[in-house]
Protein backbone atom coordinates (compact mmCIF):
# COMPACT_ATOMS: atom_id res chain seq x y z
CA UNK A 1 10.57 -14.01 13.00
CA UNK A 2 12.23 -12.08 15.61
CA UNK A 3 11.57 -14.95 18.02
CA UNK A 4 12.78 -17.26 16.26
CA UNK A 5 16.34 -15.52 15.53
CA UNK A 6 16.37 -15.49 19.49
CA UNK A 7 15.60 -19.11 20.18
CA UNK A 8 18.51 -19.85 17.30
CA UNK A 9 20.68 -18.07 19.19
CA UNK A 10 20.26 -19.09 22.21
CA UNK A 11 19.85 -23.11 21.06
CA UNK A 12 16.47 -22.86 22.87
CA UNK A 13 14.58 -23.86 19.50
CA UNK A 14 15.34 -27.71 20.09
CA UNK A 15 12.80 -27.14 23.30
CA UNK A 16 10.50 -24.94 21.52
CA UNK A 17 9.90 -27.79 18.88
CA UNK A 18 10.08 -30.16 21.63
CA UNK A 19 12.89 -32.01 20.05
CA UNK A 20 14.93 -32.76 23.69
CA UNK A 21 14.36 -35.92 25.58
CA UNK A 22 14.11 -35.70 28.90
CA UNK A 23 17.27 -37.53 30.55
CA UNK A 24 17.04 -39.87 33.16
CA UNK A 25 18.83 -39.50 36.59
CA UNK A 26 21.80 -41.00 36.45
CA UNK A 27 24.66 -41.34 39.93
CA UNK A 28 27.74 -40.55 37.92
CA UNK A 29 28.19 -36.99 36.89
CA UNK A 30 27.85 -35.99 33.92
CA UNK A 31 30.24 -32.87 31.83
CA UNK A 32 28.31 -29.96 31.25
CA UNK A 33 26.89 -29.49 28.12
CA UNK A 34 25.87 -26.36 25.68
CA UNK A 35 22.32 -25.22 26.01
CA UNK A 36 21.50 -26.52 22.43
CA UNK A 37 22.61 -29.95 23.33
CA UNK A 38 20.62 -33.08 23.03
CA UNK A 39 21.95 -35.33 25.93
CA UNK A 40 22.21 -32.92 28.35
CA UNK A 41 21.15 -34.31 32.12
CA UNK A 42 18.71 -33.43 34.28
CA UNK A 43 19.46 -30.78 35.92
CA UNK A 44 20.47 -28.60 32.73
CA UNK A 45 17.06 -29.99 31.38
CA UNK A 46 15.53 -28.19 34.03
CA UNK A 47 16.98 -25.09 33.88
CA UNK A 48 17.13 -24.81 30.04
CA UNK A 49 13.65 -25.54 29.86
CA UNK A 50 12.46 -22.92 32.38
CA UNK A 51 14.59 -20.60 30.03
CA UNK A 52 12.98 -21.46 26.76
CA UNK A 53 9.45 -20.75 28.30
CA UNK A 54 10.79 -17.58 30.16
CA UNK A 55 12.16 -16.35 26.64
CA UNK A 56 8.34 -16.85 24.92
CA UNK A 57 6.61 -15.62 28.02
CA UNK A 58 8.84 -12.44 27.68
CA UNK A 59 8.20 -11.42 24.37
CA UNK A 60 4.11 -11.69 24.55
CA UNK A 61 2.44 -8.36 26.13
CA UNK A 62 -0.88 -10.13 26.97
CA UNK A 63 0.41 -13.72 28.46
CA UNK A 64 -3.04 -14.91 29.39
CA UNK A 65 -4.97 -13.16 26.85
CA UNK A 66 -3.19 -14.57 24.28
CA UNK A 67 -3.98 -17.82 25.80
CA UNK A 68 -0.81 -18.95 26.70
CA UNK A 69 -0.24 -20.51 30.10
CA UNK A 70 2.75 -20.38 31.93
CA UNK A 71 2.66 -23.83 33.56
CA UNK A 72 2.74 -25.87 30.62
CA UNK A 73 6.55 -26.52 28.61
CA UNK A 74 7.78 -24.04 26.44
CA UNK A 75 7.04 -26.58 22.70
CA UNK A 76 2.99 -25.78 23.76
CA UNK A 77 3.43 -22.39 24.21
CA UNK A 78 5.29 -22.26 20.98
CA UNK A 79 2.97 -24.69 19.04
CA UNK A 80 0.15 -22.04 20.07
CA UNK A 81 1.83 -19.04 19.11
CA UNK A 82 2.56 -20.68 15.93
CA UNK A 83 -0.92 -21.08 14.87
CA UNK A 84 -2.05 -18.20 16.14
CA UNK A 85 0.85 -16.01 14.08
CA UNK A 86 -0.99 -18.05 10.88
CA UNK A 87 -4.22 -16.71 11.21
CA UNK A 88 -2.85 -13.60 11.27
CA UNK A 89 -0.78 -13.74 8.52
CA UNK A 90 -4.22 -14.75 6.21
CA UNK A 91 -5.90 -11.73 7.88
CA UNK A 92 -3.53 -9.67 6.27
CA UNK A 93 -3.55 -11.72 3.23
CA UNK A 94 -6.94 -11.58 2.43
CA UNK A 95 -6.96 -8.12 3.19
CA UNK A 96 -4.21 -6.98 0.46
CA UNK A 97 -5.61 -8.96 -1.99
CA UNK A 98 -9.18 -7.28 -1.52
CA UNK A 99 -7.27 -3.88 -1.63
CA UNK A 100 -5.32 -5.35 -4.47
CA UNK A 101 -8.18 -6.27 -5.93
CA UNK A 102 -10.67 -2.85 -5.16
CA UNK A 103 -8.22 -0.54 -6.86
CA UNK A 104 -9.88 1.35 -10.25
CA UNK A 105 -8.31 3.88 -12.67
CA UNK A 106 -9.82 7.16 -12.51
CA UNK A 107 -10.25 8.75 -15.94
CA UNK A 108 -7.74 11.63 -16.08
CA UNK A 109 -5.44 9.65 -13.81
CA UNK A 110 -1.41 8.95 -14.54
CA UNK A 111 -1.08 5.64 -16.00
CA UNK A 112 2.10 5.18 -15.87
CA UNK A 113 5.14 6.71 -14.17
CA UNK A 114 6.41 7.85 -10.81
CA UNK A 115 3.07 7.81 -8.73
CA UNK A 116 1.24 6.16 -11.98
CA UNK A 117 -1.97 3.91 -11.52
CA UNK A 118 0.50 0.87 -12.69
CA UNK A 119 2.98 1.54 -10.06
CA UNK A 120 0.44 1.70 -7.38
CA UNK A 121 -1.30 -1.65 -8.76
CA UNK A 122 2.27 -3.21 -8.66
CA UNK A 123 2.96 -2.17 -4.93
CA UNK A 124 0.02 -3.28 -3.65
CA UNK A 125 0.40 -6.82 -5.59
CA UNK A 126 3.91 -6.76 -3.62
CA UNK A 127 2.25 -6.11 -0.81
CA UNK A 128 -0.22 -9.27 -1.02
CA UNK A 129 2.78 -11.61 -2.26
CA UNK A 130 5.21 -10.64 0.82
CA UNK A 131 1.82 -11.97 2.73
CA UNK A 132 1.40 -14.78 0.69
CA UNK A 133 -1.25 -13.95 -1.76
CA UNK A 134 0.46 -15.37 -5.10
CA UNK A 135 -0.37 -13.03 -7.57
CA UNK A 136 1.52 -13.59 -10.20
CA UNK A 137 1.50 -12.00 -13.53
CA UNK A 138 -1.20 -13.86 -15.45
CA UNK A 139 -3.28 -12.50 -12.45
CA UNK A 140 -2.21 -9.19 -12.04
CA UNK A 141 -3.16 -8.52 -15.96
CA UNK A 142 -6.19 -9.78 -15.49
CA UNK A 143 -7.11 -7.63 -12.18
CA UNK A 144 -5.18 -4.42 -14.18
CA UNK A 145 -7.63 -4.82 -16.68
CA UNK A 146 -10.64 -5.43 -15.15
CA UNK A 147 -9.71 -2.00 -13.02
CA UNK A 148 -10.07 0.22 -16.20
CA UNK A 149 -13.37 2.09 -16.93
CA UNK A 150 -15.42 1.18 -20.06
CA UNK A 151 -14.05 4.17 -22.02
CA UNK A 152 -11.08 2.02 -22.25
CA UNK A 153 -12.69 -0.89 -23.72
CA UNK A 154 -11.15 -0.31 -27.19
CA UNK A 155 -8.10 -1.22 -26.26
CA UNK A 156 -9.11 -3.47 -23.15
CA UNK A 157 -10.81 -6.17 -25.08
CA UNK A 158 -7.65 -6.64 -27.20
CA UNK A 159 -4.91 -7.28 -24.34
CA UNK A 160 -7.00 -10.21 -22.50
CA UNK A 161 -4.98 -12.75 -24.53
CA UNK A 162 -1.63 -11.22 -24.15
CA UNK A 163 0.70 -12.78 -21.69
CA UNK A 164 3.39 -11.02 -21.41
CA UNK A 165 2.41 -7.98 -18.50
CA UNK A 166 5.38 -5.66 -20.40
CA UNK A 167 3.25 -5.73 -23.58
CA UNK A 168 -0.11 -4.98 -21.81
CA UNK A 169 1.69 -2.26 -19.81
CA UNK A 170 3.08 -0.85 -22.73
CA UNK A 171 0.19 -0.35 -24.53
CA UNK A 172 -1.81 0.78 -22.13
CA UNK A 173 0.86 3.59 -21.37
CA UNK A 174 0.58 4.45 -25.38
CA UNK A 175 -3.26 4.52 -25.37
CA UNK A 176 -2.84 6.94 -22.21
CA UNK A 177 -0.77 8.74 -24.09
CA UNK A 178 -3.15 9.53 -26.97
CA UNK A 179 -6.02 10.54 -24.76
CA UNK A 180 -3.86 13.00 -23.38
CA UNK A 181 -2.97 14.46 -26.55
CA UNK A 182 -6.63 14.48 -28.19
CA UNK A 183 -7.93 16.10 -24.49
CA UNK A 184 -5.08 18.30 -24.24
CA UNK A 185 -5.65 20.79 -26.86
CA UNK A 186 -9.36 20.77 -26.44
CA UNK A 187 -9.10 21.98 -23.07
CA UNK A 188 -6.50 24.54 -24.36
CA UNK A 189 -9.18 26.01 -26.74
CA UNK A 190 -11.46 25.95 -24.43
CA UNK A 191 -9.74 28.02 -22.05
CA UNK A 192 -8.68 30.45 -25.23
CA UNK A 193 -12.69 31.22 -25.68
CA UNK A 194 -13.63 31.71 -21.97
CA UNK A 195 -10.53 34.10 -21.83
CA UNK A 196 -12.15 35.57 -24.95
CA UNK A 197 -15.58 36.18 -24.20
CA UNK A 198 -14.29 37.54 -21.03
CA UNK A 199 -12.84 40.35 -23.01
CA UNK A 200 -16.03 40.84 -25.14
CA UNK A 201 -17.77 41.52 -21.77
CA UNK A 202 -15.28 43.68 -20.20
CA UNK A 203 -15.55 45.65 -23.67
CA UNK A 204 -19.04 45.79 -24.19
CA UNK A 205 -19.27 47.53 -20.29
CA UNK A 206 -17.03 49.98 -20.92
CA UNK A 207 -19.08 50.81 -24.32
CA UNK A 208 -21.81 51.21 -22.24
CA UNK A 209 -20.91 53.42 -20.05
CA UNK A 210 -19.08 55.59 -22.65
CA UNK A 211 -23.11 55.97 -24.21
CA UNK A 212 -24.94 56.94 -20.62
CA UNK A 213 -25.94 60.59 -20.24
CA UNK A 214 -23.40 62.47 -17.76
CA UNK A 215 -24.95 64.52 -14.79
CA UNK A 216 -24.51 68.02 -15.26
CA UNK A 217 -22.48 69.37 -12.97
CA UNK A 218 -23.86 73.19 -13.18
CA UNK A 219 -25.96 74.31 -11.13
CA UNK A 220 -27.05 76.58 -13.90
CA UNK A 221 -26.99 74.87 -17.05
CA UNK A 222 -28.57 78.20 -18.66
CA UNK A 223 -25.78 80.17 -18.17
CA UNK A 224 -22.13 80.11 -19.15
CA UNK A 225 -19.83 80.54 -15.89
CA UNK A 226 -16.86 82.04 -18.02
CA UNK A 227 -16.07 85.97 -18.13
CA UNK A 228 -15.39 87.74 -21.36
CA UNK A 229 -13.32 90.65 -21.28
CA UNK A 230 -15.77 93.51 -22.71
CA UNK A 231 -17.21 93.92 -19.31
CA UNK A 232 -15.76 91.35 -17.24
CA UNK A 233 -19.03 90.08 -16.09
CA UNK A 234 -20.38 86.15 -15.34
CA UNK A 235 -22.89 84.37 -17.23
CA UNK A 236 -22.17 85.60 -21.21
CA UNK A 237 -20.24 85.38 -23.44
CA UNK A 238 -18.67 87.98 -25.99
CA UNK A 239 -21.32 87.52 -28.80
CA UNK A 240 -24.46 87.86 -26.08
CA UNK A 241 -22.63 90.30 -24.33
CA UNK A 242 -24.92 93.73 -24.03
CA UNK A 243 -22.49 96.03 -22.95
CA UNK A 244 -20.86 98.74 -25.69
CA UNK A 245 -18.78 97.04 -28.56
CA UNK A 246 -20.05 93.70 -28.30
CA UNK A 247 -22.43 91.30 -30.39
CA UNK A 248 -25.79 92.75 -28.27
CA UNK A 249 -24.70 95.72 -27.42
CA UNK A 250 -27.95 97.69 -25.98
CA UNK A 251 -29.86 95.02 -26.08
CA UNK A 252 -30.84 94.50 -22.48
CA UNK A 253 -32.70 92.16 -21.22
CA UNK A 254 -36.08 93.04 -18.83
CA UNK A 255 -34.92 92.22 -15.70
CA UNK A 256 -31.53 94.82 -16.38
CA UNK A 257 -33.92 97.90 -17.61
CA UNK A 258 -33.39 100.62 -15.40
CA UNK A 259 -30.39 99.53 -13.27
């Protein structure tokens, strides 16, 4: 395409498409004519025609591996590149249509809105058309319905008659819609009892620990560390205490007799 625009503007396309007749020499001398003239003479034949191959030969990267060569006239050069441009262009036709074509909704997917599975299905279709695929709308139903997984069958099976592709989309955005909303509060309870059971645990370990036996920290769990103040001493308290005035007062134990 961007050749072409060149060769129109610089009236070489008349040579490319071989369209010029080559004058005949002639004594009388002839007025000069514009390059995109057809009666020209000889000599501007010459030159223009060098200038219409130079112009192709400039705009290929890979002269010879392209397979053009340089000593034939410029309308064989451009018949070549012609062809060759059209086997390109169903290269990338056949491959938009298979990627067209390959593309399957994922369950849980967007069906419809910005970055929806529909929008995607109609970019690529644009894709294939602005190569020349042809998809039109009877086909791009059929290939957006044959994407969809089996759990969608209920409401597959009834759109393969409908024609109109705003219908099928429509519905197919409503049925969307409804398997969001019988999912959506499912997973919400479901969520609601993990966080739940969560708590049970963290409960029932804390009630566990509250039952365990604590360590005794005394190194003498026989004996009472405080002091009472009848006779000040460590070990007792006031109602064993032995000492005058107190709950066992003279009632010494063995190991205290005769201190």
């Amino acid at each position: 395409m961007a050749m072409l625009t060149e060769g129109n503007t610089r009236g070489l396309v008349n040579y490319w498409e071989n369209k010029v007749t080559i004058p005949g020499q002639t004594l009388a001398p002839l007025p000069l004519t514009p390059i995109n003239s057809l009666t020209l003479n000889l000599l501007e034949y010459v030159q223009h025609k060098s200038m219409a191959l130079a112009c192709i030969l400039h705009n290929v990267k890979d002269v010879f591996g392209f397979g053009l060569n340089p000593r034939e006239p410029s309308h064989k050069a451009w018949d070549h590149l012609k062809s060759q441009y059209g086997d390109y262009s169903d290269l990338v036709r056949n491959r938009r249509e298979k990627a067209f074509k390959a593309m399957e909704y994922q369950e849980g997917d967007k069906v419809s809105g910005d970055g929806g599975y529909i929008e995607k299905m109609r970019k690529l279709q644009k894709e294939a058309n602005d190569a020349g695929a042809g998809i039109d709308d009877k086909k791009f139903i059929m290939a957006l319905l044959d994407s969809f997984p089996g759990s969608w069958d209920s409401i597959i099976s009834m759109l393969y008659g409908e024609a109109n592709v705003t219908k099928v989309i429509s519905c197919l955005v409503a049925h969307g819609e409804q398997v969001v909303g019988c999912n959506g509060p499912m997973s919400t309870q479901e969520t609601s009892i993990q966080a739940l059971q969560a708590s049970i645990q963290a409960l029932t370990l804390q009630v566990q620990n509250l039952l365990l036996p604590r360590k005794s920290t005394n190194a003498h769990p026989d004996k009472s560390h405080a002091a009472n103040d009848n006779c000040k001493g460590i070990g007792h308290t006031l109602d064993k205490c032995w000492k005058l005035g107190e709950g066992r007062r003279g009632q010494y134990p063995a190991w205290w007799k005769g201190k």
